[in-house]
Protein backbone atom coordinates (compact mmCIF):
# COMPACT_ATOMS: atom_id res chain seq x y z
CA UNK A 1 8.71 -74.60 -14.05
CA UNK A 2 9.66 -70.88 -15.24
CA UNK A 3 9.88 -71.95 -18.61
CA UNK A 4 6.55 -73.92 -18.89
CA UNK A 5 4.71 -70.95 -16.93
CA UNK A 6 6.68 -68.49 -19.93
CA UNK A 7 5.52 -70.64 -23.43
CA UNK A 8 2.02 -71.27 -21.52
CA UNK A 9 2.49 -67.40 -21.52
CA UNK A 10 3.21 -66.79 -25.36
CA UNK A 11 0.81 -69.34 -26.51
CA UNK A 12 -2.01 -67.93 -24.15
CA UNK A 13 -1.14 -63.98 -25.60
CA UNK A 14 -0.85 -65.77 -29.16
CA UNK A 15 -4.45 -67.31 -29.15
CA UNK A 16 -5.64 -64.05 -27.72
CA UNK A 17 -4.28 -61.98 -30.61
CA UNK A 18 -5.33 -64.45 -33.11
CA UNK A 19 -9.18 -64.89 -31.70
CA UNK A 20 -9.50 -61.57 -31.17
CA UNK A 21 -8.51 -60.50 -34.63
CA UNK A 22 -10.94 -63.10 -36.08
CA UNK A 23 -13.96 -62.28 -33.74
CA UNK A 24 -13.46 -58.82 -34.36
CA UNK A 25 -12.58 -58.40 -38.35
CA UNK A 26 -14.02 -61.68 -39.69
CA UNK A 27 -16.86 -61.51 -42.15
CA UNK A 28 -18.73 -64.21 -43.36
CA UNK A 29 -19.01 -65.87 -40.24
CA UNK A 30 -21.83 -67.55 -38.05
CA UNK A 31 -22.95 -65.73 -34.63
CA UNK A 32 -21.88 -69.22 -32.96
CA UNK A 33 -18.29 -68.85 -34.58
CA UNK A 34 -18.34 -65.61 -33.77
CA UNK A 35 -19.10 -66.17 -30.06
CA UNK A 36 -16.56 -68.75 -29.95
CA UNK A 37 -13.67 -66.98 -31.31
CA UNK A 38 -14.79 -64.34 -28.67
CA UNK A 39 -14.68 -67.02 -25.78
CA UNK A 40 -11.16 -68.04 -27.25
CA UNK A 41 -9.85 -64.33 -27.21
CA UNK A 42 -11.17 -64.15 -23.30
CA UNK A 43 -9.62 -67.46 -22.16
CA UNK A 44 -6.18 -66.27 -24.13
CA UNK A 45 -6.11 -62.87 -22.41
CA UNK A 46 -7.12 -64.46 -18.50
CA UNK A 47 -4.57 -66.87 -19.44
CA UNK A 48 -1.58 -64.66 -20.28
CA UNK A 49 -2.44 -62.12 -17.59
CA UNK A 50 -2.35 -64.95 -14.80
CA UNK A 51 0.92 -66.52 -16.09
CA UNK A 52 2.09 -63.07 -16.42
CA UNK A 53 1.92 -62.07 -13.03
CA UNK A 54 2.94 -65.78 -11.92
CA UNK A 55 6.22 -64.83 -13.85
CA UNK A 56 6.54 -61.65 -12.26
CA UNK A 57 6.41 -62.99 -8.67
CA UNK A 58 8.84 -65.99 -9.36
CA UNK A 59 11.64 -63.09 -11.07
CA UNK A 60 10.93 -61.12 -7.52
CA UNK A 61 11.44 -64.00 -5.45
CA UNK A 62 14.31 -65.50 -7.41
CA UNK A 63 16.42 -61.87 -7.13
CA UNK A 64 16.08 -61.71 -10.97
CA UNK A 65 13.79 -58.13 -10.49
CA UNK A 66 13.78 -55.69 -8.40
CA UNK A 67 10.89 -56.27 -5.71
CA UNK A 68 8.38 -53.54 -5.95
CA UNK A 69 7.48 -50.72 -3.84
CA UNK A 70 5.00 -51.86 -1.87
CA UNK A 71 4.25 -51.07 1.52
CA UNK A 72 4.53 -53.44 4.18
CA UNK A 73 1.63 -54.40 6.48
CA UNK A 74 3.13 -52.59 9.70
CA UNK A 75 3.99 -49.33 7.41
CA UNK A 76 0.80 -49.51 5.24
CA UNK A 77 -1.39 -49.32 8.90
CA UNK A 78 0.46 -46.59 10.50
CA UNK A 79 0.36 -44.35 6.98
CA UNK A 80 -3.42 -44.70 6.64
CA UNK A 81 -3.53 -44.27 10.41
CA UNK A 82 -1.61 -40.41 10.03
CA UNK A 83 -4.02 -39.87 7.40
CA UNK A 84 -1.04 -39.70 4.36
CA UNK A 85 -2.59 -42.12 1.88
C-alpha cells in the first residue's frame, strides 16, 4: 500500500509542477484553459501534500523514521497548565 500511496505521490507533485508552469507562463491561452490548468495545479499540490503526510505517518509507525517530538496529551496539559508553552 506504501508504494501505491508513494507513485500516487510523484504523479500528484508531477501534475502540480506541470499545471502550474502552464497556468502561470502560458500565453496564448483561453481564460477557461487557464482556469483549468489552475484547478489541475491545486488538485496536484492537495494531492501530494495528503499522500505526503500519509507516507510520513506509515515510515513513523513502521520504525522506518524517527517519531517526532511531539508532546503527549498528559505532558502537553500539565506544560500549558505551568504556563511554559
Amino acid at each position: 500500500m506504501n508504494k501505491l500511496i508513494a507513485i500516487i505521490n510523484v504523479i500528484a507533485w508531477s501534475g502540480f509542477w506541470a499545471f502550474g508552469y502552464l497556468a502561470v507562463t502560458a500565453e496564448g491561452l483561453t481564460e477557461s484553459q487557464l482556469v483549468i490548468a489552475a484547478l489541475l495545479a491545486f488538485g496536484g499540490l492537495v494531492t501530494g501534500i495528503a499522500a505526503y503526510m500519509r507516507l510520513v505517518r506509515a515510515s513513523e509507525v513502521s520504525g522506518y523514521a524517527r517519531k517526532s517530538n511531539q508532546l503527549d496529551a498528559a505532558a502537553r496539559n500539565r506544560a500549558q497548565s505551568e504556563g511554559g508553552i
